[in-house]
N, C-alpha and C. Protein backbone atom coordinates (compact mmCIF):
# COMPACT_ATOMS: atom_id res chain seq x y z
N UNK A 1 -35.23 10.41 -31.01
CA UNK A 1 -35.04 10.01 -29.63
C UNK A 1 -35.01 11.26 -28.75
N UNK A 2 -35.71 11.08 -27.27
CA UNK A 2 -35.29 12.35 -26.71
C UNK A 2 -34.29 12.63 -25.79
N UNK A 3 -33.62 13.83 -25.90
CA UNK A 3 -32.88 14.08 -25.46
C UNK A 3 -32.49 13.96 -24.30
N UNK A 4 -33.94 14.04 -23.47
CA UNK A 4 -33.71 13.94 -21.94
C UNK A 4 -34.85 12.84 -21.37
N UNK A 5 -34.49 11.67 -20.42
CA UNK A 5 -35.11 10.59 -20.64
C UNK A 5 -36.50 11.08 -19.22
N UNK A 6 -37.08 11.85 -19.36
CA UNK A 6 -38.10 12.23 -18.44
C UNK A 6 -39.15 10.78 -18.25
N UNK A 7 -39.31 10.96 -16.69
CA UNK A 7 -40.34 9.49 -16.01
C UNK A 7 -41.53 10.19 -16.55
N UNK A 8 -42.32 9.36 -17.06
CA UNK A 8 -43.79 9.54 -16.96
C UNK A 8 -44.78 10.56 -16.32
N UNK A 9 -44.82 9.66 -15.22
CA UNK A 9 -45.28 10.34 -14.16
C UNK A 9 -44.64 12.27 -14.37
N UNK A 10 -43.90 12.57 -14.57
CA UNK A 10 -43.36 14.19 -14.84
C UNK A 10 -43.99 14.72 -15.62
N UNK A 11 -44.00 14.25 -16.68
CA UNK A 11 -44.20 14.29 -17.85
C UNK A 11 -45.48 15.12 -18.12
N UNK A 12 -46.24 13.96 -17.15
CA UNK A 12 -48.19 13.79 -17.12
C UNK A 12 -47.92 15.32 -16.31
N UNK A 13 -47.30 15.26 -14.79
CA UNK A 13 -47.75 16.27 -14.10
C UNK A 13 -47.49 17.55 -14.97
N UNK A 14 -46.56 17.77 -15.73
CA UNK A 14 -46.64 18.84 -16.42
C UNK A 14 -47.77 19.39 -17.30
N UNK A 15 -47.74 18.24 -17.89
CA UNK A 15 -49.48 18.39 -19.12
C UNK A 15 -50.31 18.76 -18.44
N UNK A 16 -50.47 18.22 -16.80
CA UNK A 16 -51.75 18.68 -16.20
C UNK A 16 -51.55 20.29 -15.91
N UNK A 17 -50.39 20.16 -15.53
CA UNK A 17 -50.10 21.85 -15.07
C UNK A 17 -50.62 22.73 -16.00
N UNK A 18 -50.25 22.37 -17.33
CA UNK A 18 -50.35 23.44 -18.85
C UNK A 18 -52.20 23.46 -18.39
N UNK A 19 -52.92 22.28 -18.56
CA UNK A 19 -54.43 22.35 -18.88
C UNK A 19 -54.39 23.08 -17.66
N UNK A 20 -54.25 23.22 -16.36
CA UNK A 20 -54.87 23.51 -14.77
C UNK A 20 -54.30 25.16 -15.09
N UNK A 21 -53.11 25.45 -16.00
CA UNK A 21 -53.02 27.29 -16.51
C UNK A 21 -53.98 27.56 -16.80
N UNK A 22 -54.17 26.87 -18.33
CA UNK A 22 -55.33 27.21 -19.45
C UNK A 22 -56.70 27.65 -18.68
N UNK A 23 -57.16 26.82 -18.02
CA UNK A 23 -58.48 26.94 -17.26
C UNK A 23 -58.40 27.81 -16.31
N UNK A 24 -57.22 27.98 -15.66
CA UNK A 24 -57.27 29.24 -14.90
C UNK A 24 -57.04 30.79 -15.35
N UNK A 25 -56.72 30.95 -16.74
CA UNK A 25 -56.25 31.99 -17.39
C UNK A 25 -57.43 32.48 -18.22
N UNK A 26 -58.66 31.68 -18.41
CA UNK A 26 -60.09 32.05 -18.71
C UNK A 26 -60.68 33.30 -18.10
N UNK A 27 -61.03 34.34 -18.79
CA UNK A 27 -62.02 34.96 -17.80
C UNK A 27 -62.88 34.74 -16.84
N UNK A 28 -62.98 34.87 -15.82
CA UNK A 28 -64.12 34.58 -14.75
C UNK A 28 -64.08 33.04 -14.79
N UNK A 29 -62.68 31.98 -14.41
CA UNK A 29 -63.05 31.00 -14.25
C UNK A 29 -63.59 29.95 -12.79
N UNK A 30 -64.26 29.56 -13.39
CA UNK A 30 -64.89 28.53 -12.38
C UNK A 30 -63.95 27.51 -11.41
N UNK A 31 -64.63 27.38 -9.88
CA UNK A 31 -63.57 26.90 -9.15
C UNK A 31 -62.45 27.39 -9.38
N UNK A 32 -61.97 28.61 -9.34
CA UNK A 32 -60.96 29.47 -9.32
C UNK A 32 -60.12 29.04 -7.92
N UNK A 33 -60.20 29.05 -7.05
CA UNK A 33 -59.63 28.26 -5.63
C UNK A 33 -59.07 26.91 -6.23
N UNK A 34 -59.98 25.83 -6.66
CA UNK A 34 -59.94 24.99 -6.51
C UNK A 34 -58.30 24.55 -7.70
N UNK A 35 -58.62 25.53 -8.56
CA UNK A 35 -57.65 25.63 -10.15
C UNK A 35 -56.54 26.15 -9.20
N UNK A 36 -56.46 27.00 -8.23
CA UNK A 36 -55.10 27.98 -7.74
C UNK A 36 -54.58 26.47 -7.08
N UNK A 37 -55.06 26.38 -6.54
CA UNK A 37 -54.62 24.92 -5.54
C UNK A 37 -53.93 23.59 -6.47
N UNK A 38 -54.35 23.28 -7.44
CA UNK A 38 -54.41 22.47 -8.02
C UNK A 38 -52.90 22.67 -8.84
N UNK A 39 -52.79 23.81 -9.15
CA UNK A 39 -51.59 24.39 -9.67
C UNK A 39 -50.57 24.37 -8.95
N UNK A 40 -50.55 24.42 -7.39
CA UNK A 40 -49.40 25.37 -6.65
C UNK A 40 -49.24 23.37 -6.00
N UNK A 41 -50.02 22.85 -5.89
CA UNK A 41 -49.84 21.24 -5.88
C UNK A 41 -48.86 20.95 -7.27
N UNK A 42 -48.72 20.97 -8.39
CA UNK A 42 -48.52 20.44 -9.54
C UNK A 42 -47.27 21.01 -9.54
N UNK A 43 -46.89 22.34 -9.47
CA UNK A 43 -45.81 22.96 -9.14
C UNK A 43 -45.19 22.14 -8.28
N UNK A 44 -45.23 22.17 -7.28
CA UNK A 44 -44.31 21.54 -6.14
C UNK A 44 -43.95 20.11 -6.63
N UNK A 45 -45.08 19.38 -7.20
CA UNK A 45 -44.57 17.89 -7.77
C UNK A 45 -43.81 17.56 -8.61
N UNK A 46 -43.51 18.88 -9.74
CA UNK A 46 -42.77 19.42 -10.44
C UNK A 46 -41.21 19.51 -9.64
N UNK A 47 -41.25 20.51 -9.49
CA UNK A 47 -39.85 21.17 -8.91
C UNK A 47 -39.31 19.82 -8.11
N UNK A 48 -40.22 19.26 -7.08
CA UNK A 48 -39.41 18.14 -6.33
C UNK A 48 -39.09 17.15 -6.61
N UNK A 49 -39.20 16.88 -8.33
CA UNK A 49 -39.43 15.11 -8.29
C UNK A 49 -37.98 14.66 -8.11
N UNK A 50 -37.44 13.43 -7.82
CA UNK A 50 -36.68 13.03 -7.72
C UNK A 50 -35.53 13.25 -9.26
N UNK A 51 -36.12 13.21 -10.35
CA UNK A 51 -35.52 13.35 -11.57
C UNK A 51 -34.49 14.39 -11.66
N UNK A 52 -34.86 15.34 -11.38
CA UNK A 52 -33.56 16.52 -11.05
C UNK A 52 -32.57 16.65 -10.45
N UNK A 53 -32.61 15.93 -9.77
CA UNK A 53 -31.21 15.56 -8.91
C UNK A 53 -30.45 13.95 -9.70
N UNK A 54 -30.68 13.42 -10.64
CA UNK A 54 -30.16 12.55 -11.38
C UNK A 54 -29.40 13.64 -12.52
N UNK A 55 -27.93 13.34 -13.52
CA UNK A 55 -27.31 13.84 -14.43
C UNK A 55 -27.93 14.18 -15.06
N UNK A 56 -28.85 14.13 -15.78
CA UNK A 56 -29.55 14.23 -16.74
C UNK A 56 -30.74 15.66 -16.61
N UNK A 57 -30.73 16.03 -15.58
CA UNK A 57 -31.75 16.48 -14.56
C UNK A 57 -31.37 17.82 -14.20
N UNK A 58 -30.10 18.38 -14.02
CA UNK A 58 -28.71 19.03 -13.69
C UNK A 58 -29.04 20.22 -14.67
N UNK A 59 -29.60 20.02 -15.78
CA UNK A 59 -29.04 21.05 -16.74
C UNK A 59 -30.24 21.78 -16.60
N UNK A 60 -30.41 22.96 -16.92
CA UNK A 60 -31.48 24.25 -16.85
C UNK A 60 -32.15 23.79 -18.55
N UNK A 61 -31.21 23.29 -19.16
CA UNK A 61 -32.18 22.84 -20.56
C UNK A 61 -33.50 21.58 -20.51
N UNK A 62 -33.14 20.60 -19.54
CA UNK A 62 -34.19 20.03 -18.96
C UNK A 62 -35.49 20.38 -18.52
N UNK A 63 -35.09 21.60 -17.84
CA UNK A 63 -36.56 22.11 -17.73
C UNK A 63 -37.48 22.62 -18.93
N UNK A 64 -36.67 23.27 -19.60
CA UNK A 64 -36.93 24.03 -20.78
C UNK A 64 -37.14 23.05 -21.72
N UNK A 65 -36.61 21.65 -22.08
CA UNK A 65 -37.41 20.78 -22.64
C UNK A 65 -38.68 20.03 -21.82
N UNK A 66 -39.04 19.89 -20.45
CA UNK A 66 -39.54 19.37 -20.27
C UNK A 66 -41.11 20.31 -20.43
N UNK A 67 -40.99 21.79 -20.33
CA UNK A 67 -42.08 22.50 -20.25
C UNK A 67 -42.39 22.70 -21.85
N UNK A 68 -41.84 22.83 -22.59
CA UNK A 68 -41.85 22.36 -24.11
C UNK A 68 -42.66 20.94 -24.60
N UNK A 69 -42.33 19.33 -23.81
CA UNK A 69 -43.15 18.50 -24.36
C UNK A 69 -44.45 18.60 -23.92
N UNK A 70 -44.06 19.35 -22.55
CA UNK A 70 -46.14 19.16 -22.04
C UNK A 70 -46.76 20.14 -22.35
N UNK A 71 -46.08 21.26 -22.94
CA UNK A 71 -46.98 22.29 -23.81
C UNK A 71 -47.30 21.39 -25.92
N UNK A 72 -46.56 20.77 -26.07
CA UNK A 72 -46.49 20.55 -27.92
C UNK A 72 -47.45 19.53 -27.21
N UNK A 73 -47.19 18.54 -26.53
CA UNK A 73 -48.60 17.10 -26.58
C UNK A 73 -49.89 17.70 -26.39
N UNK A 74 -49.97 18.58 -25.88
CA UNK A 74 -51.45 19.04 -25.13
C UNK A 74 -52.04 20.04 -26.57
N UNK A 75 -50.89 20.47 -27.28
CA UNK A 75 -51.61 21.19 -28.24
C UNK A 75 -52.26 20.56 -29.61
């Protein structure tokens, strides 16, 4: 069971974040603008979601599990 009951929707935006790194951390990658943007969007949807301000949400280990499942699913 997990520890911290993360919405979906978070979840996903994170996974996208990890792939929208990956592709931007390529040499000479393509739509480089379009990847910076895409990131600094995903970020913000991140940091603001409503989930963090619920108990569960509170702890600095939350994050640190949450950047943990959307890095292990994607791999």
């Amino acid at each position: 069971m997990d520890r911290f009951p993360f919405p979906d929707d978070l979840i996903r935006a994170q996974q996208e974040w990890h792939d929208t790194y990956r592709a931007l951390a390529v040499p000479r990658p393509r739509r480089a603008t379009e990847l910076r943007r895409r990131l600094l969007l995903l970020s913000t949807r991140i940091e603001w979601h409503p989930f963090w301000s619920t108990p569960a949400g509170w702890t600095p280990a939350a994050r640190v599990e949450l950047r943990r499942i959307g890095c292990d699913q994607r791999a």
